[in-house]
PDB file of N, CA and C in Angstrom:
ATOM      1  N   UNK A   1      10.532  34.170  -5.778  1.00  0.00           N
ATOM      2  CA  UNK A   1      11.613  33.850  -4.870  1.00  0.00           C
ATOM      3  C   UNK A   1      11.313  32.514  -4.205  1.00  0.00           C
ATOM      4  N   UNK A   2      12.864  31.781  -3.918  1.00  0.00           N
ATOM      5  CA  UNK A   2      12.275  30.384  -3.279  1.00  0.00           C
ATOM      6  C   UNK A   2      12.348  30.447  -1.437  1.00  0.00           C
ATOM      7  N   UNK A   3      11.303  30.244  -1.351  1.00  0.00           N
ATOM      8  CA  UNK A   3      11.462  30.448   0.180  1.00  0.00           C
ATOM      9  C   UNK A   3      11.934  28.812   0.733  1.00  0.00           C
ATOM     10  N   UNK A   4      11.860  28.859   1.887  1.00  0.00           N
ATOM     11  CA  UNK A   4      12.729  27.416   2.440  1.00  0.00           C
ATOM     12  C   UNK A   4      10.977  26.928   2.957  1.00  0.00           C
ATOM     13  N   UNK A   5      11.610  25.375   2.392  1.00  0.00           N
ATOM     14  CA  UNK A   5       9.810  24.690   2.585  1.00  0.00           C
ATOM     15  C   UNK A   5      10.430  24.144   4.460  1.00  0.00           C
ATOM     16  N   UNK A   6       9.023  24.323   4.810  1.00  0.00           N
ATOM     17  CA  UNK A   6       8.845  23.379   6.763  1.00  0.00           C
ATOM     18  C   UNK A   6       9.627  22.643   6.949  1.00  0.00           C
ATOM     19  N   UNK A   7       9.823  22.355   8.016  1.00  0.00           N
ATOM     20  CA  UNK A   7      10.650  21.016   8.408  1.00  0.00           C
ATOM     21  C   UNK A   7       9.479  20.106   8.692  1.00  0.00           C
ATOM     22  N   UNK A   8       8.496  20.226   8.980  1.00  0.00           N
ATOM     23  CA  UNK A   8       7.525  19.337   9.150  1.00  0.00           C
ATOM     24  C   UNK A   8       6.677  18.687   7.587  1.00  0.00           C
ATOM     25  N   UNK A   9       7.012  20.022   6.441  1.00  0.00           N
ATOM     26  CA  UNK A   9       6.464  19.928   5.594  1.00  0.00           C
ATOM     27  C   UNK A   9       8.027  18.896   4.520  1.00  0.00           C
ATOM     28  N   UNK A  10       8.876  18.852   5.018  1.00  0.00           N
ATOM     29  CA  UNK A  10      10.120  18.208   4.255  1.00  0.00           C
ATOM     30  C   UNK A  10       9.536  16.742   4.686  1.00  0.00           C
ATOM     31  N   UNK A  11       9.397  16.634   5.759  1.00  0.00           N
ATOM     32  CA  UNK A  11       9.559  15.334   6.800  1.00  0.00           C
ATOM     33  C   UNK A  11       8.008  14.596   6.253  1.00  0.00           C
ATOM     34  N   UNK A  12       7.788  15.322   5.649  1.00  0.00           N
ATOM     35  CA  UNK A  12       6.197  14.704   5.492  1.00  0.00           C
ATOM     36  C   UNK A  12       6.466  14.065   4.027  1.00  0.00           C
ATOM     37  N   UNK A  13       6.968  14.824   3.113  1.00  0.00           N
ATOM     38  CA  UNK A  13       7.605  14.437   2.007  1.00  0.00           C
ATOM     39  C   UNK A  13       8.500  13.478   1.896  1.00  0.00           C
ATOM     40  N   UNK A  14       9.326  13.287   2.574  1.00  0.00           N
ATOM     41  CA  UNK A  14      10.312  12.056   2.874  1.00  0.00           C
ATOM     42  C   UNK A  14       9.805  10.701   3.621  1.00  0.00           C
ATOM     43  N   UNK A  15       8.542  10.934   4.201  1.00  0.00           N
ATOM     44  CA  UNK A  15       8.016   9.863   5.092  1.00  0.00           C
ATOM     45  C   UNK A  15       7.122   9.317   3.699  1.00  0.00           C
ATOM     46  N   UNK A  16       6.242  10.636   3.144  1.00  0.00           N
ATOM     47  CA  UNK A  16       5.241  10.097   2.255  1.00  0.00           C
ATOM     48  C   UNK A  16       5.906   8.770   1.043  1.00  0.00           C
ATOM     49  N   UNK A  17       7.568   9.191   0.647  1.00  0.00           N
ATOM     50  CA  UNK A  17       8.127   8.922  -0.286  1.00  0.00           C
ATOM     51  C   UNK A  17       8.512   7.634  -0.396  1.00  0.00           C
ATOM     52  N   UNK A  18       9.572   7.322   1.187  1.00  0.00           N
ATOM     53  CA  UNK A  18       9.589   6.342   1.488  1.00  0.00           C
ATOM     54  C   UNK A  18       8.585   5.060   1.339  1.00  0.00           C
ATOM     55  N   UNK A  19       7.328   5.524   1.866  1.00  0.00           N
ATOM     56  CA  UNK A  19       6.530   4.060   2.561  1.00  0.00           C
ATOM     57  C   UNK A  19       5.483   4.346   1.163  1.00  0.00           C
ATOM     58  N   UNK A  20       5.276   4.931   0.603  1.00  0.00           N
ATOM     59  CA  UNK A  20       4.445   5.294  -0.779  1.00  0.00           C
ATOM     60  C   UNK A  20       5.090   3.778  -1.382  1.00  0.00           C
ATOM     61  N   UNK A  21       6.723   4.712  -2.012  1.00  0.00           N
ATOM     62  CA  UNK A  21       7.560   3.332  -2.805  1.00  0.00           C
ATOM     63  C   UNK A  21       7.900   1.923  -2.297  1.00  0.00           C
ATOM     64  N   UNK A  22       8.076   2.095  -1.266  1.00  0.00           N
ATOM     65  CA  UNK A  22       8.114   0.591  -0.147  1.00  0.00           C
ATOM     66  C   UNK A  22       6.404  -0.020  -0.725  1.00  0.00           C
ATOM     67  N   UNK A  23       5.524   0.560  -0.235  1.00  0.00           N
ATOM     68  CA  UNK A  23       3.979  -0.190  -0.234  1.00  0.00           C
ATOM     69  C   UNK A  23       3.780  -0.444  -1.997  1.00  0.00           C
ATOM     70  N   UNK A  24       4.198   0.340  -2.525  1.00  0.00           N
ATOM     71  CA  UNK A  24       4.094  -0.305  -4.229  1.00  0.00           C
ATOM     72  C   UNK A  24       4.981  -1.378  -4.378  1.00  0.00           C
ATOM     73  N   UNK A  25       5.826  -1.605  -4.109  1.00  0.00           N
ATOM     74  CA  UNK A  25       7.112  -2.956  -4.245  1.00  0.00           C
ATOM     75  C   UNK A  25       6.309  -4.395  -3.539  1.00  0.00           C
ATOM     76  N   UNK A  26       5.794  -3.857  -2.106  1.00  0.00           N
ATOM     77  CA  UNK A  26       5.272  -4.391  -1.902  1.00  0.00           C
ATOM     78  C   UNK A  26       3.868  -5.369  -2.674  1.00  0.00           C
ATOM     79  N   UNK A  27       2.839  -4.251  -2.986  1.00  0.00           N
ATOM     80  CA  UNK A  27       2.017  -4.827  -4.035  1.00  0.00           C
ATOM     81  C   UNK A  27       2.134  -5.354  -4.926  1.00  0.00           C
ATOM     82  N   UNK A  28       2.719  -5.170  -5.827  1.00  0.00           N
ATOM     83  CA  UNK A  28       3.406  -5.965  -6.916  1.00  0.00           C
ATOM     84  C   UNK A  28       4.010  -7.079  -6.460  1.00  0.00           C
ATOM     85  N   UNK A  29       4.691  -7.427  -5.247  1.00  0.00           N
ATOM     86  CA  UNK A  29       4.870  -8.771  -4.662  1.00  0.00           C
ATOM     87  C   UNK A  29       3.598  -9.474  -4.125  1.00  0.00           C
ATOM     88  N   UNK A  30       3.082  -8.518  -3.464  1.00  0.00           N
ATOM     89  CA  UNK A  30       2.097  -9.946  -2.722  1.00  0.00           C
ATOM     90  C   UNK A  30       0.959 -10.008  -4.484  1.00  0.00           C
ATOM     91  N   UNK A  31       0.543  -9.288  -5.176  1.00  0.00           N
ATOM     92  CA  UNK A  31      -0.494  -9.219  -6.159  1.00  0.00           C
ATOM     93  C   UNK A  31       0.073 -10.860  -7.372  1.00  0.00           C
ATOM     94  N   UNK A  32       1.539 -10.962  -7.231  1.00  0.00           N
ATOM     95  CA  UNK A  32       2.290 -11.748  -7.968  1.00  0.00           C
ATOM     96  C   UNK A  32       1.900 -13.331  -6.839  1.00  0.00           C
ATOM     97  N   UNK A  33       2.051 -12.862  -5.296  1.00  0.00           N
ATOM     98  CA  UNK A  33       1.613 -14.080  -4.696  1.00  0.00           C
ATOM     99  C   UNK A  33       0.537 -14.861  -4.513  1.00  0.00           C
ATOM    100  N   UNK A  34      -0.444 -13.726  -4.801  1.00  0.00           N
ATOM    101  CA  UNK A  34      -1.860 -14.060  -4.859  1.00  0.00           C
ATOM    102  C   UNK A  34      -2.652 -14.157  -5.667  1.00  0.00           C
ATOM    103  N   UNK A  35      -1.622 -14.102  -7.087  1.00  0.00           N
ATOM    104  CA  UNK A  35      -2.445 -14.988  -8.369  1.00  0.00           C
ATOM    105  C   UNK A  35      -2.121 -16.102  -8.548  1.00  0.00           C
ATOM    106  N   UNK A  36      -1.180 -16.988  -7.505  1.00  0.00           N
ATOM    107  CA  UNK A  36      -1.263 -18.493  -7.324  1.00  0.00           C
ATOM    108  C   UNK A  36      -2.339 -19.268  -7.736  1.00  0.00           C
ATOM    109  N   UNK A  37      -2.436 -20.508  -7.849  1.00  0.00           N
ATOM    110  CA  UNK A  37      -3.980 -20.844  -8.128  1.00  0.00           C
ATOM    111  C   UNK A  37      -4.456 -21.875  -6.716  1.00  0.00           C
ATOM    112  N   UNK A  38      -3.203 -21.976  -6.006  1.00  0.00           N
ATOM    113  CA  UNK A  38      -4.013 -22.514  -4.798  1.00  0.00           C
ATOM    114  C   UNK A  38      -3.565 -21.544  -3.514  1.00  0.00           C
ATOM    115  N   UNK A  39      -2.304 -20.556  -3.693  1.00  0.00           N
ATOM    116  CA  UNK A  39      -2.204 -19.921  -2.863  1.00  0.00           C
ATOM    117  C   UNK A  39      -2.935 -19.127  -2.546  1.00  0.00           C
ATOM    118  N   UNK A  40      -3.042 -18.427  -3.535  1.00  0.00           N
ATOM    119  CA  UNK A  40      -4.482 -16.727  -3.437  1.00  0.00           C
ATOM    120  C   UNK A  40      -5.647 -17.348  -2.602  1.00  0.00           C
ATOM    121  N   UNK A  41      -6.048 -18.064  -2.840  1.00  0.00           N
ATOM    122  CA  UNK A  41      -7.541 -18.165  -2.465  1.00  0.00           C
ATOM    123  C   UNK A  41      -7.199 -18.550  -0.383  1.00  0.00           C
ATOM    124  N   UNK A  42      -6.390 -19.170  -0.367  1.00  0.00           N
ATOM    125  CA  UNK A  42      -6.072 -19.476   1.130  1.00  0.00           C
ATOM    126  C   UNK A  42      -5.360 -19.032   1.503  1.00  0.00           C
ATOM    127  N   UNK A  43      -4.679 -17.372   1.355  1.00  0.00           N
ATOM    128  CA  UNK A  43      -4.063 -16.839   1.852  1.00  0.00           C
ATOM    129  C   UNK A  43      -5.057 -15.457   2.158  1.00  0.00           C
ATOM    130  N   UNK A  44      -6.067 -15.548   1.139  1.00  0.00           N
ATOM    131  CA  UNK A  44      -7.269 -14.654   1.225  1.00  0.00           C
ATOM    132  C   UNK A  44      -7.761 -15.007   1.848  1.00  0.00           C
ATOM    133  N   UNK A  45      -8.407 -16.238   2.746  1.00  0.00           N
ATOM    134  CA  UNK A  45      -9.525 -16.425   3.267  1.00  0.00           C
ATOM    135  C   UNK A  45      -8.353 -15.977   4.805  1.00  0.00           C
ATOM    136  N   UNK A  46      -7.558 -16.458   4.806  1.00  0.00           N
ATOM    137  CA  UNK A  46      -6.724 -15.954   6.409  1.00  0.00           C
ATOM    138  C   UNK A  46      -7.049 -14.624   6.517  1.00  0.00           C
ATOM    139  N   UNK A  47      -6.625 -14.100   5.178  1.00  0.00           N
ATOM    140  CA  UNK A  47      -6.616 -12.344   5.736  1.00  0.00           C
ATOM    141  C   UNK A  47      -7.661 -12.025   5.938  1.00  0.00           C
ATOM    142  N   UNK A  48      -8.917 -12.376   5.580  1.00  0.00           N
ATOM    143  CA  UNK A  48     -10.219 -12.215   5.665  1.00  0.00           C
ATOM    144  C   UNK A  48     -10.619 -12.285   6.797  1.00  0.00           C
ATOM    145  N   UNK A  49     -10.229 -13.603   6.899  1.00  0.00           N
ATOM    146  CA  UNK A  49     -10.926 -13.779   8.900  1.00  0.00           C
ATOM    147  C   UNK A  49      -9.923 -12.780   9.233  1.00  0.00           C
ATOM    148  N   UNK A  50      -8.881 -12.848   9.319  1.00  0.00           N
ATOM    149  CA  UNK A  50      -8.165 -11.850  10.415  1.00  0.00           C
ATOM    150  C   UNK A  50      -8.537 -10.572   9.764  1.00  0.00           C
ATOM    151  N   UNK A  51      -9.217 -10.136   8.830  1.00  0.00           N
ATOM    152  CA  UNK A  51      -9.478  -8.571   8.659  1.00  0.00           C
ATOM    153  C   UNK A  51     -10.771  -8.754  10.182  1.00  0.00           C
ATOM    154  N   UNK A  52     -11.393  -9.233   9.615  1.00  0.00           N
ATOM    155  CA  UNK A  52     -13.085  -9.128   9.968  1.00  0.00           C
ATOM    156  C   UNK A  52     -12.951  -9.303  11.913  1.00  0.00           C
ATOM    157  N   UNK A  53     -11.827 -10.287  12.090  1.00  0.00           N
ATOM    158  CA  UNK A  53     -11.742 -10.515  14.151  1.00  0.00           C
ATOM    159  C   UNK A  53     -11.188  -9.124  14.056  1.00  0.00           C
ATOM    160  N   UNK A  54     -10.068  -8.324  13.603  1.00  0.00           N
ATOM    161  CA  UNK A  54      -9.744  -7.358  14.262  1.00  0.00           C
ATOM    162  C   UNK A  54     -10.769  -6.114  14.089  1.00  0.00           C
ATOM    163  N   UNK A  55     -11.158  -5.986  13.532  1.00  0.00           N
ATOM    164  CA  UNK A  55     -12.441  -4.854  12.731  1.00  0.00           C
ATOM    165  C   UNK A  55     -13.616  -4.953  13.719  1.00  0.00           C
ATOM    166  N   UNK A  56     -14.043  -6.509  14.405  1.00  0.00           N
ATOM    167  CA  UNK A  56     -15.074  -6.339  15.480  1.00  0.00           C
ATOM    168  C   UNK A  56     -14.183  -6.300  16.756  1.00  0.00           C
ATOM    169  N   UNK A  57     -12.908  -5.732  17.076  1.00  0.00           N
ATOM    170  CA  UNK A  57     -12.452  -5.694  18.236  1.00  0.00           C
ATOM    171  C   UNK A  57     -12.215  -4.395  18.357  1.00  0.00           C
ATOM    172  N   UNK A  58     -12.908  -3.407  17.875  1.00  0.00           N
ATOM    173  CA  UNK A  58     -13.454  -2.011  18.464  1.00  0.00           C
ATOM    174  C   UNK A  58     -11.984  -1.308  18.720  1.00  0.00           C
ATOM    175  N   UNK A  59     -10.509  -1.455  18.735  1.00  0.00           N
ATOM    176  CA  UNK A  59      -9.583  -0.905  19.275  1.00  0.00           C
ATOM    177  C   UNK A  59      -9.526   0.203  17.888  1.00  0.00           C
ATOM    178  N   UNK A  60      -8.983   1.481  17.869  1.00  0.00           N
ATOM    179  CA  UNK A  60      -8.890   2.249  16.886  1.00  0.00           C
ATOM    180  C   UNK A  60      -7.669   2.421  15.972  1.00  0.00           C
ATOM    181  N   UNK A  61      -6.737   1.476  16.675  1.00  0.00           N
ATOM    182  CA  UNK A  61      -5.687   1.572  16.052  1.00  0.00           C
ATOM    183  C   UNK A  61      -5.323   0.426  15.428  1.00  0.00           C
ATOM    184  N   UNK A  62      -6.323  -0.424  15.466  1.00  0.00           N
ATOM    185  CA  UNK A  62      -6.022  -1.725  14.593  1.00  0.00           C
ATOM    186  C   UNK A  62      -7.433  -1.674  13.247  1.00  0.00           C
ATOM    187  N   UNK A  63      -7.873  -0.283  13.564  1.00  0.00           N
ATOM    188  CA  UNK A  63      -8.784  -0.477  12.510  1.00  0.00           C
ATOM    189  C   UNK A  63      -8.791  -0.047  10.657  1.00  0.00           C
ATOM    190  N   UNK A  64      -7.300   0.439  10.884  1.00  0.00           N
ATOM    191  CA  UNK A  64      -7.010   0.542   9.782  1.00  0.00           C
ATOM    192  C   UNK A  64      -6.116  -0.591   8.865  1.00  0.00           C
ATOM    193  N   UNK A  65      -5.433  -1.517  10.018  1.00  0.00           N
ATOM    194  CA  UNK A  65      -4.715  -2.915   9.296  1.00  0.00           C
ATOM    195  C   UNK A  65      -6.249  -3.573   9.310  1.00  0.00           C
ATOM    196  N   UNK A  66      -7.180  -3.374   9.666  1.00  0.00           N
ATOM    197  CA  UNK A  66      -8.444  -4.471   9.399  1.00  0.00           C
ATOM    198  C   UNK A  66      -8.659  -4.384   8.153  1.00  0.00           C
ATOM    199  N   UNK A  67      -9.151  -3.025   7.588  1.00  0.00           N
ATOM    200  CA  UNK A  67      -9.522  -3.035   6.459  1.00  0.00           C
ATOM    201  C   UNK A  67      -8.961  -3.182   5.761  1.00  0.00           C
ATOM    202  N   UNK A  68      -7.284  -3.146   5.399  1.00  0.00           N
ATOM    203  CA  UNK A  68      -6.148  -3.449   4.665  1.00  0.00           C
ATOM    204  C   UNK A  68      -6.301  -4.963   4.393  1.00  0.00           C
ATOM    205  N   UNK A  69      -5.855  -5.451   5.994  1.00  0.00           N
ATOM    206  CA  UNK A  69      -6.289  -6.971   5.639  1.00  0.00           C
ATOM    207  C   UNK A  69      -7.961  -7.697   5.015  1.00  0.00           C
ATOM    208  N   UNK A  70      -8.778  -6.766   5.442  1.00  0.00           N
ATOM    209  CA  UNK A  70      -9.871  -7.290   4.572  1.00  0.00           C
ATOM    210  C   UNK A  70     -10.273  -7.217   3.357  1.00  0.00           C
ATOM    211  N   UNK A  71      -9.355  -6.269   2.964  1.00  0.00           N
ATOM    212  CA  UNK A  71      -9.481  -5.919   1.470  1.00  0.00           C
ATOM    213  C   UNK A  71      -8.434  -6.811   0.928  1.00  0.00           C
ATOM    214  N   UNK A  72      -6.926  -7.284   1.283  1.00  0.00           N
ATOM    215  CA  UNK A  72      -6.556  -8.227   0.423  1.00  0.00           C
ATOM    216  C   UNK A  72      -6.817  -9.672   0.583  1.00  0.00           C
ATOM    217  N   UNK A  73      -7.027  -9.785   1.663  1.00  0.00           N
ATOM    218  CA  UNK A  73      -8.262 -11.114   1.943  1.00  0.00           C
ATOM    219  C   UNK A  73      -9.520 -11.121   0.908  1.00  0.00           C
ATOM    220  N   UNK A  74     -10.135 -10.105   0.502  1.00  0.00           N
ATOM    221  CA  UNK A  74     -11.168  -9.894  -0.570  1.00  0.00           C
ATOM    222  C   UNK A  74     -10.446 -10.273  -1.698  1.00  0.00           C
ATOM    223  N   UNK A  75      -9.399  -9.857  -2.178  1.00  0.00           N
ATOM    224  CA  UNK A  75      -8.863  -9.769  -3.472  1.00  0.00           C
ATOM    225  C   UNK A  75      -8.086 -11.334  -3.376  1.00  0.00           C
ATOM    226  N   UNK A  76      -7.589 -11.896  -2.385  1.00  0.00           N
ATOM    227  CA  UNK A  76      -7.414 -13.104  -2.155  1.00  0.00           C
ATOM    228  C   UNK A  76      -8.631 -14.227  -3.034  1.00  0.00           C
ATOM    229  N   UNK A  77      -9.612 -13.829  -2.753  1.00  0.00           N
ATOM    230  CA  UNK A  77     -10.669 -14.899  -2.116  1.00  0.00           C
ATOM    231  C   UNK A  77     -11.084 -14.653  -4.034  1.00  0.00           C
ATOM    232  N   UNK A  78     -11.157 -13.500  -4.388  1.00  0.00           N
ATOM    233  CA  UNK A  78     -11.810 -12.887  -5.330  1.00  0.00           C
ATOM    234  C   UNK A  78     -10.688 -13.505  -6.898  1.00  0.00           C
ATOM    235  N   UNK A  79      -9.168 -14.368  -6.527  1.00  0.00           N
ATOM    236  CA  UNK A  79      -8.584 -14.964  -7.474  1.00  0.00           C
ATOM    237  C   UNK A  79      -9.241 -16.591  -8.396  1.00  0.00           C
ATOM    238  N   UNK A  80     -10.273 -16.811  -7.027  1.00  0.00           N
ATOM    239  CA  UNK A  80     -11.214 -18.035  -7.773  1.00  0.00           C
ATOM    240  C   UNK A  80     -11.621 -17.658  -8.995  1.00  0.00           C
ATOM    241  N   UNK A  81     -12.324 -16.417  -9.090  1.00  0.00           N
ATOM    242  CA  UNK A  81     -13.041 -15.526 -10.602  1.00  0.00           C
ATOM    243  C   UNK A  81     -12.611 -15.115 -11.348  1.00  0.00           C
ATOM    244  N   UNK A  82     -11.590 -14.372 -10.823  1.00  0.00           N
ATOM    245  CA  UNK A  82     -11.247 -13.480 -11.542  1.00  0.00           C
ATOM    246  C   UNK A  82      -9.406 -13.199 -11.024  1.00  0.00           C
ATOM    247  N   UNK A  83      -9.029 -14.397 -11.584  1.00  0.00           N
ATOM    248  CA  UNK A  83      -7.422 -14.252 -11.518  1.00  0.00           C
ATOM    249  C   UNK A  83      -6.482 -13.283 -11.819  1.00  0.00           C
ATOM    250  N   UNK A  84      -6.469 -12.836 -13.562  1.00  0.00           N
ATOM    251  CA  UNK A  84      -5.893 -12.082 -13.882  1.00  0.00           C
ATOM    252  C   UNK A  84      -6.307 -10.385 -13.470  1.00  0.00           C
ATOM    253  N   UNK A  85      -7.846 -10.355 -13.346  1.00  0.00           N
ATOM    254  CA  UNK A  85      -8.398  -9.262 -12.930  1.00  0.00           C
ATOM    255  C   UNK A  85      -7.598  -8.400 -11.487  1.00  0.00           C
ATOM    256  N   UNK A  86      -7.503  -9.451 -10.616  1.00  0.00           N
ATOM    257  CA  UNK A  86      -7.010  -9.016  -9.527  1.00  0.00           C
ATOM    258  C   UNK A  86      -5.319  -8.607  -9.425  1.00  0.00           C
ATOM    259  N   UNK A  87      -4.965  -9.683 -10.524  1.00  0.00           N
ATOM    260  CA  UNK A  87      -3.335  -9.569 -10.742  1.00  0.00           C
ATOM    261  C   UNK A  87      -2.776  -8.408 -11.527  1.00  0.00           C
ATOM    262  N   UNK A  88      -3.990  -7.939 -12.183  1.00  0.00           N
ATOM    263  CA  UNK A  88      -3.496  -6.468 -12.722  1.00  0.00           C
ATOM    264  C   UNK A  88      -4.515  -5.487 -12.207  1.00  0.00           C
ATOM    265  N   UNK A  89      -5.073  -5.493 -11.291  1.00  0.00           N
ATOM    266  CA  UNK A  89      -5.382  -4.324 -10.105  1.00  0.00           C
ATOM    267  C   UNK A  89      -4.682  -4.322  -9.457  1.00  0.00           C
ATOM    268  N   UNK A  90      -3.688  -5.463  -8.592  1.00  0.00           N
ATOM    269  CA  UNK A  90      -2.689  -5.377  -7.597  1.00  0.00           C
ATOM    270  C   UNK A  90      -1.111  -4.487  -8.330  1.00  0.00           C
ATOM    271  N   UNK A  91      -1.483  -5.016  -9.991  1.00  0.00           N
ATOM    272  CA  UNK A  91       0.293  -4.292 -10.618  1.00  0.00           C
ATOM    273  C   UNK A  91      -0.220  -3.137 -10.873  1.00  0.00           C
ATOM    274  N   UNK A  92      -1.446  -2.268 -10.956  1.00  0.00           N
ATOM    275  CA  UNK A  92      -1.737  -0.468 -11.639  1.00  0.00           C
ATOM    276  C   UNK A  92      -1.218  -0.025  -9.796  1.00  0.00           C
ATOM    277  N   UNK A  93      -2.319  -0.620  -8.883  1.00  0.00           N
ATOM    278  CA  UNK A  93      -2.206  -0.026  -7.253  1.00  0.00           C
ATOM    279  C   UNK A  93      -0.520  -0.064  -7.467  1.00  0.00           C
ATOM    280  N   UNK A  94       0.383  -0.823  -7.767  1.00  0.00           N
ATOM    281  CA  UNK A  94       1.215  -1.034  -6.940  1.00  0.00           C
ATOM    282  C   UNK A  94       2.284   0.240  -8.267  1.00  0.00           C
ATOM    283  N   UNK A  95       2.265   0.079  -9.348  1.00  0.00           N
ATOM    284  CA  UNK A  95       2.754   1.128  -9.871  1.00  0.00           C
ATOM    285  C   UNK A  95       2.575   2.360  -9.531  1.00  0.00           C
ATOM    286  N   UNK A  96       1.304   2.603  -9.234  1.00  0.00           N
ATOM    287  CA  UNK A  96       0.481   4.059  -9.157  1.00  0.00           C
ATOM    288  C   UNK A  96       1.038   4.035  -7.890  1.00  0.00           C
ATOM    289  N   UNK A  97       1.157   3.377  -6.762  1.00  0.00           N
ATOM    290  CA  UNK A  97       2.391   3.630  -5.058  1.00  0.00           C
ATOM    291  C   UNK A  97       3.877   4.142  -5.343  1.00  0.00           C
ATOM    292  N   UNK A  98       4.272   3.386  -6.426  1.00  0.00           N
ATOM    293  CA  UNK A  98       5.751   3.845  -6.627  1.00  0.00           C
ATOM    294  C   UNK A  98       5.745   4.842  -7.199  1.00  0.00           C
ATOM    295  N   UNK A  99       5.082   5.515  -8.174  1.00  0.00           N
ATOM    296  CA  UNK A  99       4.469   6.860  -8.758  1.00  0.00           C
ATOM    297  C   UNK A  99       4.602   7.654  -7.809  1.00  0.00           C
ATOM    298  N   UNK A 100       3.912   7.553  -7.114  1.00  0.00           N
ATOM    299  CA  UNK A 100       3.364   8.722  -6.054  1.00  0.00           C
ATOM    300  C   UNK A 100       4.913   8.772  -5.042  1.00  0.00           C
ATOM    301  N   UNK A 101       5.640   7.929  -4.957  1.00  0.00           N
ATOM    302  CA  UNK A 101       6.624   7.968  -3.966  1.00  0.00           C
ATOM    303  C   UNK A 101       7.636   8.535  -4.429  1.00  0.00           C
ATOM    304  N   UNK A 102       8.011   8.046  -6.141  1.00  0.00           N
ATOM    305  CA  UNK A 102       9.122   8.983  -6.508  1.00  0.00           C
ATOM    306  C   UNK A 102       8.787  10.299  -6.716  1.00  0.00           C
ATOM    307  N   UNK A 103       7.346  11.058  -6.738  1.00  0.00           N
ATOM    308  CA  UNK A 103       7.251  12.196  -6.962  1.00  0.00           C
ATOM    309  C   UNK A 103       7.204  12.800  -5.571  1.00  0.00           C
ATOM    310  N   UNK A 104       7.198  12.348  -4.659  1.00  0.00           N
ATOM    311  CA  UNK A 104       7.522  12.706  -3.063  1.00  0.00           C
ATOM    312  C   UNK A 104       8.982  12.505  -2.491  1.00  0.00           C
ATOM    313  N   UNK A 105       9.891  11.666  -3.273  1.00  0.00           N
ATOM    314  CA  UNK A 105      10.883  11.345  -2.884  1.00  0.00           C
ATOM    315  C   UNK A 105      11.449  13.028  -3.652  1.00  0.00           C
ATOM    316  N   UNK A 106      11.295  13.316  -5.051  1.00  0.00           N
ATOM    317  CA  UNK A 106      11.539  14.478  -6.062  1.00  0.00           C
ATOM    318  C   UNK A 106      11.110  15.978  -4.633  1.00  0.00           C
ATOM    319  N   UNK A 107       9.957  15.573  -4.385  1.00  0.00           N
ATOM    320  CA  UNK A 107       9.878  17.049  -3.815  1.00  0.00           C
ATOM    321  C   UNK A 107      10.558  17.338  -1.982  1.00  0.00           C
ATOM    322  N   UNK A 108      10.779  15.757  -1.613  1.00  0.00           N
ATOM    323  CA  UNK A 108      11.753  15.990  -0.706  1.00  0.00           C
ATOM    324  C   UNK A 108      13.044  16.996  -0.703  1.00  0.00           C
ATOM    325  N   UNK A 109      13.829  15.846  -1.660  1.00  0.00           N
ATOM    326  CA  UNK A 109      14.757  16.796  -1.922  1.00  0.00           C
ATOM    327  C   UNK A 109      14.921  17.702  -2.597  1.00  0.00           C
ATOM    328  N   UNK A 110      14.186  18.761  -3.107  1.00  0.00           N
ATOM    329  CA  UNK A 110      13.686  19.950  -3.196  1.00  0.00           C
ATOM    330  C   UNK A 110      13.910  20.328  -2.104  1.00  0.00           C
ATOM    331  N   UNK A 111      13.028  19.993  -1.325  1.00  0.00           N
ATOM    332  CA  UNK A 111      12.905  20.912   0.024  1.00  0.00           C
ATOM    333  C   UNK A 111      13.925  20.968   0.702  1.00  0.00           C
ATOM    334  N   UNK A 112      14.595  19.722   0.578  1.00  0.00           N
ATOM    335  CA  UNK A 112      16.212  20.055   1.513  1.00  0.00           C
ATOM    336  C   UNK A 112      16.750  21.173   0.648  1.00  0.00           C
ATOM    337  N   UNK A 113      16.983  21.449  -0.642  1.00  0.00           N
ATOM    338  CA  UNK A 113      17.799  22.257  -1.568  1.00  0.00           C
ATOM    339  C   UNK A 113      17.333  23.278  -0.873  1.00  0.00           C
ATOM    340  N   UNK A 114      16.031  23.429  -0.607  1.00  0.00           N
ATOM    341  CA  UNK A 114      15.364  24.816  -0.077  1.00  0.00           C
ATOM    342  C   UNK A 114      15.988  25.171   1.033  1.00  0.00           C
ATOM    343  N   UNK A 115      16.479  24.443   2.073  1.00  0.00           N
ATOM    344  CA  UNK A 115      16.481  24.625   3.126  1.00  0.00           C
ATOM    345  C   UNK A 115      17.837  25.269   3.526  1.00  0.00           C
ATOM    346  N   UNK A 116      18.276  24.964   2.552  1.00  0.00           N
ATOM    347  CA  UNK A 116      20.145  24.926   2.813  1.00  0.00           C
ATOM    348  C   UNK A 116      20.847  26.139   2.317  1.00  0.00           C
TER     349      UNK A 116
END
């Protein structure tokens, strides 16, 4: 029998779905911006410093855009070497986001069907 899924557990599904597929669109854009051959590398070293100042400013809620930004500041910096390397780690991450979002967007509305 289908029972009716949470409202907290719908809402979690629809939030996951949303910003899952948003943050893959995303990647695949900036991963396309940052195999530039003069952009990547100086758009990496910004995010870098700005990963690394916010990461020693101890606040807890900026410590998760630190590491975001320090990691594509890494992958920035990391287009000197290894160009294409990074340009198709940024397109699997950014597929494997939209993946995960349409199969959250799928069990959303499920759950509304459930609900109703």
């Amino acid at each position: 029998m289908d029972y009716p899924v949470s409202l907290e557990k719908t809402r979690q599904y629809g939030v996951r779905g949303i910003f899952a597929t948003v943050g893959g669109i995303a990647a695949l854009i900036v991963g396309n911006i940052i195999a530039a051959p003069i952009i990547g590398p100086v758009i990496g070293g910004i995010l870098a410093v700005t990963g690394i100042y916010q990461f020693f400013r101890k606040k807890n809620e900026v410590q998760a855009s630190a590491v975001v930004s320090l990691g594509v500041g890494a992958l920035g910096i990391a287009t000197l070497f290894a160009k294409h390397l990074v340009k198709g780690f940024a397109s699997l991450a950014g597929v494997g986001l939209i993946g995960f979002g349409i199969y959250n967007i799928v069990q959303f509305v499920r759950a509304l069907k459930s609900r109703s």
